[in-house]
PDB file of N, CA and C in Angstrom:
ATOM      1  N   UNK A   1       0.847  -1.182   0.000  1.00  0.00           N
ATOM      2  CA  UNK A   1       0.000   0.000   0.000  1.00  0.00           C
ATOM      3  C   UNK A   1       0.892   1.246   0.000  1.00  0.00           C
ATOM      4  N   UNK A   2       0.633   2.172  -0.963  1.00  0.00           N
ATOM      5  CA  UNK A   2       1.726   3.381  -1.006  1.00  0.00           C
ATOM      6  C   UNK A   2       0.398   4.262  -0.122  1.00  0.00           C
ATOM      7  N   UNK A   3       0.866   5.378   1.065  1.00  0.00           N
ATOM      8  CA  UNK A   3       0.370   6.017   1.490  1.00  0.00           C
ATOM      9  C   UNK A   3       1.075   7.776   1.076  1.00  0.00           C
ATOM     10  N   UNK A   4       0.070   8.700   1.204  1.00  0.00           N
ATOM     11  CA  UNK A   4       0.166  10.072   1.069  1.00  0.00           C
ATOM     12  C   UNK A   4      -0.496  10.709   1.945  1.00  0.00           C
ATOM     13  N   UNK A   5       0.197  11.731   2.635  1.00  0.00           N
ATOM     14  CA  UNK A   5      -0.076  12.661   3.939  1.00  0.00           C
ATOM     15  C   UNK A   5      -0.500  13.750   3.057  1.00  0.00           C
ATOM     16  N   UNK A   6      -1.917  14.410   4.033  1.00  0.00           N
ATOM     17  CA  UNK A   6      -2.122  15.883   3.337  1.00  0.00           C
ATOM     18  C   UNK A   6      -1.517  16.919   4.135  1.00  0.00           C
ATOM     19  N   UNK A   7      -1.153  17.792   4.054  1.00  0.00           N
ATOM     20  CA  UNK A   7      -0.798  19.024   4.917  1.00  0.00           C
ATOM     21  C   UNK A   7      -0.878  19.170   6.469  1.00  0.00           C
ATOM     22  N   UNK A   8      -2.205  18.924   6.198  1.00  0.00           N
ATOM     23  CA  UNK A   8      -3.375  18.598   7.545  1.00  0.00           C
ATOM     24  C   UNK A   8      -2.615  17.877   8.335  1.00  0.00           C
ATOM     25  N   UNK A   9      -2.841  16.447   7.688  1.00  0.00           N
ATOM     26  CA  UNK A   9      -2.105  14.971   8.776  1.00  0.00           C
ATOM     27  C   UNK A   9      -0.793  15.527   8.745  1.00  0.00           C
ATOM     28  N   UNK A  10       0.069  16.307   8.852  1.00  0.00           N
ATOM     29  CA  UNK A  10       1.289  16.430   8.983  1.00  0.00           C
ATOM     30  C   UNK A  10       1.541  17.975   9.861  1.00  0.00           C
ATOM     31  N   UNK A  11       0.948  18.647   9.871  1.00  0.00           N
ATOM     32  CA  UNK A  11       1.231  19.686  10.675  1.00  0.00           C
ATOM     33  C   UNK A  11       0.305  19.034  12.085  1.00  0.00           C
ATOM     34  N   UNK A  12      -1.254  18.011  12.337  1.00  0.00           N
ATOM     35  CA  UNK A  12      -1.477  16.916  13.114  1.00  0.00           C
ATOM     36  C   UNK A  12      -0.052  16.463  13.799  1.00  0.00           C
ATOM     37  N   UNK A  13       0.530  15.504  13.260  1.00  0.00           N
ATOM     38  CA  UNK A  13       1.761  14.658  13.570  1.00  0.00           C
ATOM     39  C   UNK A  13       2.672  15.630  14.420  1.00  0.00           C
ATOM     40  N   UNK A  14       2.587  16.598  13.928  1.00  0.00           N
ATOM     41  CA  UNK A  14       4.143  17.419  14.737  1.00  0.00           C
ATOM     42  C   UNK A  14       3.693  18.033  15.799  1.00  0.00           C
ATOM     43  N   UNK A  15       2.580  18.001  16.294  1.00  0.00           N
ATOM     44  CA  UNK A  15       2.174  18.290  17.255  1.00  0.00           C
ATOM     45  C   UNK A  15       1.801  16.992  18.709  1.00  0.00           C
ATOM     46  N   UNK A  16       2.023  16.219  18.089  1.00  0.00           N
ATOM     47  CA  UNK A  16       1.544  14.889  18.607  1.00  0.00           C
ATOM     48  C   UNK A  16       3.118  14.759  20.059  1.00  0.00           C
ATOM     49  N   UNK A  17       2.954  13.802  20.901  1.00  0.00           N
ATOM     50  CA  UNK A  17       4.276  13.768  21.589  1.00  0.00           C
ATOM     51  C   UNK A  17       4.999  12.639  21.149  1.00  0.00           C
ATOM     52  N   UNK A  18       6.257  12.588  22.006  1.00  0.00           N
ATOM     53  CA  UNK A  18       7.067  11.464  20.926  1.00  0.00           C
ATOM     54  C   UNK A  18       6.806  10.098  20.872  1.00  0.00           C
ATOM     55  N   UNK A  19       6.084   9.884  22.069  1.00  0.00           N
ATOM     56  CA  UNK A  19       5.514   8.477  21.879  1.00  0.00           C
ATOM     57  C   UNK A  19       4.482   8.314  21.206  1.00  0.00           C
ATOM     58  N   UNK A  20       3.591   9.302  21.002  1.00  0.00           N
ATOM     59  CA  UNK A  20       2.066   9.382  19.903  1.00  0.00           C
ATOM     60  C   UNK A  20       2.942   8.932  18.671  1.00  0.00           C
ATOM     61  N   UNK A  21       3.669  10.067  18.568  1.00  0.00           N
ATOM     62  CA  UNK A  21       4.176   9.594  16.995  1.00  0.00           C
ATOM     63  C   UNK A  21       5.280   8.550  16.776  1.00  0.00           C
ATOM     64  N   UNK A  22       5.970   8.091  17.927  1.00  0.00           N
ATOM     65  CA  UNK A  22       6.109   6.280  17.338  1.00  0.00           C
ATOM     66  C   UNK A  22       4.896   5.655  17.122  1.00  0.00           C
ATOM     67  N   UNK A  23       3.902   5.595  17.971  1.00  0.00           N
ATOM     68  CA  UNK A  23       2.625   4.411  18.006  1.00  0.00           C
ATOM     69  C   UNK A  23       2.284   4.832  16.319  1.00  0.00           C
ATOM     70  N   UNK A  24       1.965   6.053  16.481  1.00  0.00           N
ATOM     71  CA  UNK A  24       1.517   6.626  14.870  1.00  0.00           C
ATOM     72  C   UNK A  24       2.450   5.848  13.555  1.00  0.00           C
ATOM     73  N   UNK A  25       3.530   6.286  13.603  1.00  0.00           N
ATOM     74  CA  UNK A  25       4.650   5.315  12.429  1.00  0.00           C
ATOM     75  C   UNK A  25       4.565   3.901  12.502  1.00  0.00           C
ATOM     76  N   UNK A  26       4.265   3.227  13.995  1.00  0.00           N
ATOM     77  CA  UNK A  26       4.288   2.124  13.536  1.00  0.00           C
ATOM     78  C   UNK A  26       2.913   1.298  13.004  1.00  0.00           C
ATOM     79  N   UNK A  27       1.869   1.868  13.670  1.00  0.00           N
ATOM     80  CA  UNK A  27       0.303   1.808  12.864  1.00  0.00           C
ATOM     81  C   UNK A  27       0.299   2.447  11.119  1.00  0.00           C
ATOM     82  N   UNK A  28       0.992   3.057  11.344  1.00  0.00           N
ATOM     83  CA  UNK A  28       0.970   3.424   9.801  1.00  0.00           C
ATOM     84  C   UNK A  28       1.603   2.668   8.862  1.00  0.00           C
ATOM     85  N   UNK A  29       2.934   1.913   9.416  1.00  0.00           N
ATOM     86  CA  UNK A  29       3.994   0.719   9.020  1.00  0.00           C
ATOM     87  C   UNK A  29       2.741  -0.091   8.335  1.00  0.00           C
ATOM     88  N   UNK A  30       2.391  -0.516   9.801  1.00  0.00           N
ATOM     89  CA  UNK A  30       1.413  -1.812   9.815  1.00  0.00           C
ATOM     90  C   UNK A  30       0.534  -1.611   8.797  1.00  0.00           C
ATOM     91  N   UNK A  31      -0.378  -0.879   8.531  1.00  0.00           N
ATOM     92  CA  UNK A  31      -1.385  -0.080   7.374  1.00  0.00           C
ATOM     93  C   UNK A  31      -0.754  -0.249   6.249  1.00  0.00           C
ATOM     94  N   UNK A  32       0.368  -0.486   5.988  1.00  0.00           N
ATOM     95  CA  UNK A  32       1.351  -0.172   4.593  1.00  0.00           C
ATOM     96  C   UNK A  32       1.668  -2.007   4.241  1.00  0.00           C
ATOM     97  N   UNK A  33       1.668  -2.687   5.342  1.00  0.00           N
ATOM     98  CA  UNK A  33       1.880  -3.810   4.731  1.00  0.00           C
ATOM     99  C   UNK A  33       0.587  -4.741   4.908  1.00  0.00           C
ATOM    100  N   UNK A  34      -0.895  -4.381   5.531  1.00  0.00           N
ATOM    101  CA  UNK A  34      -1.949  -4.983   5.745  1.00  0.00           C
ATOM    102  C   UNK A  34      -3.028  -3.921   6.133  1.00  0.00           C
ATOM    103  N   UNK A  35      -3.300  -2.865   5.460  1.00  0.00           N
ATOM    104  CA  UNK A  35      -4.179  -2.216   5.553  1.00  0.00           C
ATOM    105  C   UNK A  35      -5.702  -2.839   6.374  1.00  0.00           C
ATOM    106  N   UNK A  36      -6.117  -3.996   6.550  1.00  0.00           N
ATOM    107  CA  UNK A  36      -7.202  -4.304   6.973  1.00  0.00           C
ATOM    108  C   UNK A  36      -6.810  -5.190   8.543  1.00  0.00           C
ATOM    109  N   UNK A  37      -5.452  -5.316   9.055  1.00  0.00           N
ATOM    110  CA  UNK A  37      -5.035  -5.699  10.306  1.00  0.00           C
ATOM    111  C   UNK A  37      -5.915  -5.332  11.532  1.00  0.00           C
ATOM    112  N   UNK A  38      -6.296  -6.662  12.155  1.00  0.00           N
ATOM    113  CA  UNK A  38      -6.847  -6.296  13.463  1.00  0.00           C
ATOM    114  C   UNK A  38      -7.115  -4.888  14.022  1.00  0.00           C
ATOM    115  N   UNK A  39      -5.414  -4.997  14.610  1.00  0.00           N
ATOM    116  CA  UNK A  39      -5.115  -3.792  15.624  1.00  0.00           C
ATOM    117  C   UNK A  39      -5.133  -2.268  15.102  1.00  0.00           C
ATOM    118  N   UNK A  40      -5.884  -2.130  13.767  1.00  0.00           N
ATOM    119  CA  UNK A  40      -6.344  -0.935  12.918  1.00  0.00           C
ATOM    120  C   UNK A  40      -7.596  -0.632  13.159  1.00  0.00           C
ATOM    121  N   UNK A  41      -8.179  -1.936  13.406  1.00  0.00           N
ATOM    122  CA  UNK A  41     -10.023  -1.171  13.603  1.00  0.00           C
ATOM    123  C   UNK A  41     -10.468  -0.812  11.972  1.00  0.00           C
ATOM    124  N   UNK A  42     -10.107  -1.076  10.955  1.00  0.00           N
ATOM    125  CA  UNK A  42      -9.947   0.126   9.558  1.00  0.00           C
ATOM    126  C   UNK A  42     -11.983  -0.011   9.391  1.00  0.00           C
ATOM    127  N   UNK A  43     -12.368   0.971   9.384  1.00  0.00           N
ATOM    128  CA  UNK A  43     -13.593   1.103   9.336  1.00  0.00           C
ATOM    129  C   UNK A  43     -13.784   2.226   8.683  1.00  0.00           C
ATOM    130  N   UNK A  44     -14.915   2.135   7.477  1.00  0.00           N
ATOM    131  CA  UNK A  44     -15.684   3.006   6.952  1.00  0.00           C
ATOM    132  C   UNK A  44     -16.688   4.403   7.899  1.00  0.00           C
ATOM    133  N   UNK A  45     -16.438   4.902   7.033  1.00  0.00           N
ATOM    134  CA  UNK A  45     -16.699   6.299   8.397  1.00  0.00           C
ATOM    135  C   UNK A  45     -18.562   7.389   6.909  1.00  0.00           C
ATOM    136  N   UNK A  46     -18.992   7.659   8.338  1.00  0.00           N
ATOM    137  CA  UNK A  46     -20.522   8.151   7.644  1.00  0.00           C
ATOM    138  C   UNK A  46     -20.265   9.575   7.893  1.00  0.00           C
ATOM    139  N   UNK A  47     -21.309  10.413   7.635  1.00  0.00           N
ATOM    140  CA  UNK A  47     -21.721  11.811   7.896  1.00  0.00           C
ATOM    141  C   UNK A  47     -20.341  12.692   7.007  1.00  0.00           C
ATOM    142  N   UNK A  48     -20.544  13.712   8.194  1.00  0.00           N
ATOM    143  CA  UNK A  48     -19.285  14.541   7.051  1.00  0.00           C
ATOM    144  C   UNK A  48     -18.318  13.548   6.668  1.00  0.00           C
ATOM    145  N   UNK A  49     -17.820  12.742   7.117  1.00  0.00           N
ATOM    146  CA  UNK A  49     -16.436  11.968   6.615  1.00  0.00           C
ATOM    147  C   UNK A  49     -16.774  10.675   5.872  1.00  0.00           C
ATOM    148  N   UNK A  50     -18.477  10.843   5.169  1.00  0.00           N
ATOM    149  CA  UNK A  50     -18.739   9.703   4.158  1.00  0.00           C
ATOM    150  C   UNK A  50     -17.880   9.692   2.912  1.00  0.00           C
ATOM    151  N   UNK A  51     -17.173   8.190   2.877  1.00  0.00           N
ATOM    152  CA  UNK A  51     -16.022   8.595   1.976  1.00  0.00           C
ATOM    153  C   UNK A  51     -14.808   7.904   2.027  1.00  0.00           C
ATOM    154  N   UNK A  52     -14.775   8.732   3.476  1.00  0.00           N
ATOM    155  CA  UNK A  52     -13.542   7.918   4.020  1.00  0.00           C
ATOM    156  C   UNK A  52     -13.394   6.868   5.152  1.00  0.00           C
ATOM    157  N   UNK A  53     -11.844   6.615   5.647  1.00  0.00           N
ATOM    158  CA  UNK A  53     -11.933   5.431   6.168  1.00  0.00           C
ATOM    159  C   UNK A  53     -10.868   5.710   7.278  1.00  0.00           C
ATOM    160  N   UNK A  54     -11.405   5.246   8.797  1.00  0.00           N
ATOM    161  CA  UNK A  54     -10.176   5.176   9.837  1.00  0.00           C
ATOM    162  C   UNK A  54      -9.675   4.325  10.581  1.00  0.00           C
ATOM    163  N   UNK A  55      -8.583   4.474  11.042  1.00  0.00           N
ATOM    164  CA  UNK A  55      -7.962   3.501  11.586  1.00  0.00           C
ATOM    165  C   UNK A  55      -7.217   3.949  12.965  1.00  0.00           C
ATOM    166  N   UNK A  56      -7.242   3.271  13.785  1.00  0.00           N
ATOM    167  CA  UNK A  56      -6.766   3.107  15.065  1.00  0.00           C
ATOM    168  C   UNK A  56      -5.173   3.073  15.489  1.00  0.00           C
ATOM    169  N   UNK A  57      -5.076   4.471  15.773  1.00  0.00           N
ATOM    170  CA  UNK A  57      -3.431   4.623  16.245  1.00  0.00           C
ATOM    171  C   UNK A  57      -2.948   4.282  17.264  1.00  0.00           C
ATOM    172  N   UNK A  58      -3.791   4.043  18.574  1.00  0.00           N
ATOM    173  CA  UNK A  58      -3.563   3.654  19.672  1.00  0.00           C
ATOM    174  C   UNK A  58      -4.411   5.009  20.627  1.00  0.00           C
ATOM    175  N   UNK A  59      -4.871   4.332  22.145  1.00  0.00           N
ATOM    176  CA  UNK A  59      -5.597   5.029  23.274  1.00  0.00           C
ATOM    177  C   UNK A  59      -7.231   5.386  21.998  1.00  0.00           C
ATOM    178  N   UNK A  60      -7.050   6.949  22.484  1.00  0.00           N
ATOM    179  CA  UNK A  60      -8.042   7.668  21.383  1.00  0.00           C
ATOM    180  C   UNK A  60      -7.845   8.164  20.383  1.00  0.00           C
ATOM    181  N   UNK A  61      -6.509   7.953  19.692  1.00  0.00           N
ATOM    182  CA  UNK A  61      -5.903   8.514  18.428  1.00  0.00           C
ATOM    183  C   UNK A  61      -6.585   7.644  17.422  1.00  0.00           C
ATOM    184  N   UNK A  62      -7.442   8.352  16.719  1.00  0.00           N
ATOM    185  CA  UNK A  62      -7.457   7.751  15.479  1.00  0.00           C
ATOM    186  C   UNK A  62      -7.013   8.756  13.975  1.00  0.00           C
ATOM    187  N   UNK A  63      -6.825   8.178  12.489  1.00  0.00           N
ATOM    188  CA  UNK A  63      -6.488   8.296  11.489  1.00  0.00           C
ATOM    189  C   UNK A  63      -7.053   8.279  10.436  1.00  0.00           C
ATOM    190  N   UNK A  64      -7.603   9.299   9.679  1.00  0.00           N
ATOM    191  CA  UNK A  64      -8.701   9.484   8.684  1.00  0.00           C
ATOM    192  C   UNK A  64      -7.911   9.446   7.179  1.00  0.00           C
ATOM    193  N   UNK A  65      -8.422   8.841   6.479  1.00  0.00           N
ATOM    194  CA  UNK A  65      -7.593   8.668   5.344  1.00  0.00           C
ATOM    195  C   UNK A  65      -8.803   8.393   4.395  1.00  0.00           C
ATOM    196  N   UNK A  66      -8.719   8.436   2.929  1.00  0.00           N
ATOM    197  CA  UNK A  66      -9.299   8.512   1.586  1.00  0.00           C
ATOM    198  C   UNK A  66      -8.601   7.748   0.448  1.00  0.00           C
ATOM    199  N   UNK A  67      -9.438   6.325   0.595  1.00  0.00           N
ATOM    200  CA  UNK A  67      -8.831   5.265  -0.105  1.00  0.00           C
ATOM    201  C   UNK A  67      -8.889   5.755  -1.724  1.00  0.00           C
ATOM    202  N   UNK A  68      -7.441   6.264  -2.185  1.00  0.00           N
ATOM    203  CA  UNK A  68      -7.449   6.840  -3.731  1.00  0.00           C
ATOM    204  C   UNK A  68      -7.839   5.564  -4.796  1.00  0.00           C
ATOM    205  N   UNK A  69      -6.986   4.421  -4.733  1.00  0.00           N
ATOM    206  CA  UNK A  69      -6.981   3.396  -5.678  1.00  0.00           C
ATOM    207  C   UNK A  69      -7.164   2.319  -4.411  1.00  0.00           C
ATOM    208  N   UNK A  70      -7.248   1.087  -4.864  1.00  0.00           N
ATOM    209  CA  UNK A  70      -6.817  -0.146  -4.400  1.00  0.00           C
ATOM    210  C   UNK A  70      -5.657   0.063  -3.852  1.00  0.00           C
ATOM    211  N   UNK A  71      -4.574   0.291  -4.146  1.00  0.00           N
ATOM    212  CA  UNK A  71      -3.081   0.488  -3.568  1.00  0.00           C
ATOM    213  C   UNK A  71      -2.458   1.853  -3.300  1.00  0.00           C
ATOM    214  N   UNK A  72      -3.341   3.159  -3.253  1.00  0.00           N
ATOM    215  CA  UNK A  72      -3.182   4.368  -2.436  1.00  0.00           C
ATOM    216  C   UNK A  72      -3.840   5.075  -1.891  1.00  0.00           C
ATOM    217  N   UNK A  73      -3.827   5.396  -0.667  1.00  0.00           N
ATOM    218  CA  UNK A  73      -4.352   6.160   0.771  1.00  0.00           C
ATOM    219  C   UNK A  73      -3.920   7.470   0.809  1.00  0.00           C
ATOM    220  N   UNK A  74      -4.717   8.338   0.858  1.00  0.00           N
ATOM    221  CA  UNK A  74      -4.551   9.915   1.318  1.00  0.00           C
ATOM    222  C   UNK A  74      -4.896  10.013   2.505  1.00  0.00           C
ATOM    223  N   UNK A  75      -3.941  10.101   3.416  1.00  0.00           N
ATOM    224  CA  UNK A  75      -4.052  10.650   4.621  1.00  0.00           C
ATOM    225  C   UNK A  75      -4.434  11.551   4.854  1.00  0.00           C
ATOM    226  N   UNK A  76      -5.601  12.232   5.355  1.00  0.00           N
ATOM    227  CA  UNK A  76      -6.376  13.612   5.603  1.00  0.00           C
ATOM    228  C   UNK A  76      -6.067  13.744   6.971  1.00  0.00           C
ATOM    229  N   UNK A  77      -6.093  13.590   7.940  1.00  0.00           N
ATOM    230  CA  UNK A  77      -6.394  14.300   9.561  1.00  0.00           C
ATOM    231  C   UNK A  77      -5.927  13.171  10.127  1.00  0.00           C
ATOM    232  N   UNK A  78      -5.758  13.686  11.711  1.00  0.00           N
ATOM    233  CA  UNK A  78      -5.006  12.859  12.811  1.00  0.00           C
ATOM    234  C   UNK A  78      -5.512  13.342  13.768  1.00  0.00           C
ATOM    235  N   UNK A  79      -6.124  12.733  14.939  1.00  0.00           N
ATOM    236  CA  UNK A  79      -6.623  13.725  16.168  1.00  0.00           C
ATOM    237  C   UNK A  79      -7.176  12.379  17.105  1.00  0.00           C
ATOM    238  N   UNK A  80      -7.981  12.947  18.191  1.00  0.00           N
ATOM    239  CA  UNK A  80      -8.787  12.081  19.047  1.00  0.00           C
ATOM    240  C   UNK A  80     -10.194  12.014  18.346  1.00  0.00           C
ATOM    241  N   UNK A  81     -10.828  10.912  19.240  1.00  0.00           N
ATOM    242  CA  UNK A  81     -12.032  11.016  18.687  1.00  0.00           C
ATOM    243  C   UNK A  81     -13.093  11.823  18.575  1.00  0.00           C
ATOM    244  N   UNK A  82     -12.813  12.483  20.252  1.00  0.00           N
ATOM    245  CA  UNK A  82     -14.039  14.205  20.182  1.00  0.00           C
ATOM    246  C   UNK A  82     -13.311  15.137  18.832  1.00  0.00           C
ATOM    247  N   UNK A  83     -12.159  14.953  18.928  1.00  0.00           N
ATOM    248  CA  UNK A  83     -11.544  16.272  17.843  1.00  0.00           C
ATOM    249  C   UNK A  83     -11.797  16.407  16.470  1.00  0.00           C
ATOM    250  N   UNK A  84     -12.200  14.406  16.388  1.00  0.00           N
ATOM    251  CA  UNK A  84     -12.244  14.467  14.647  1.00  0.00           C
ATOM    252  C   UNK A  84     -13.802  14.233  15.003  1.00  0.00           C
ATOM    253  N   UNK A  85     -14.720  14.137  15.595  1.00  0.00           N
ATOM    254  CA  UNK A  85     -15.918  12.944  15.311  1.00  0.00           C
ATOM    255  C   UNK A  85     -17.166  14.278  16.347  1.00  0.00           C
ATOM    256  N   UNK A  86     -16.409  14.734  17.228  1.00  0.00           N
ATOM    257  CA  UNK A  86     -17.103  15.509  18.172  1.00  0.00           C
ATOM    258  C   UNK A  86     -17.936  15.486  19.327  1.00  0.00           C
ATOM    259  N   UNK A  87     -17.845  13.814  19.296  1.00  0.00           N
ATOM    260  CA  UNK A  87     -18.486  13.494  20.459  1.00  0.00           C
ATOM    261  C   UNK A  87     -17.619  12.192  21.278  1.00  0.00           C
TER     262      UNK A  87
END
């Protein structure tokens, strides 16, 4: 799976602490060689974010992404679940 970060998920990331963003690289690893792995949760997402699809970074971090092809992911946003979902 080739993945692509938008702006968004990356100015997300650098704000994250240093252990968020190991758990983050290595969920994202994992995503790159089995996109549909357990410990991803990878689930189709409704309402504003009908479309796309997230996956489980660890605690309440989850990862919003926009399946381009069969074999590429646009990473859109990074946050908790109130931050991306609002409740």
């Amino acid at each position: 799976m080739i993945v692509r970060f938008h702006k968004n998920f990356k100015k997300r990331y650098k704000k994250l602490r240093q252990k968020e963003r190991v758990r983050c690289e290595e969920r994202v690893g994992l995503f790159m060689q089995d996109p549909f792995h357990l410990l991803l949760n990878n689930h189709a997402l409704g309402g504003e974010y009908k479309g796309y699809r997230s996956i489980n970074i660890g605690g309440d971090l989850r990862a919003i992404y926009e399946p381009v092809s069969q074999n590429v992911a646009f990473f859109i946003t990074l946050g908790t679940h109130p931050e991306l979902y609002g409740s």
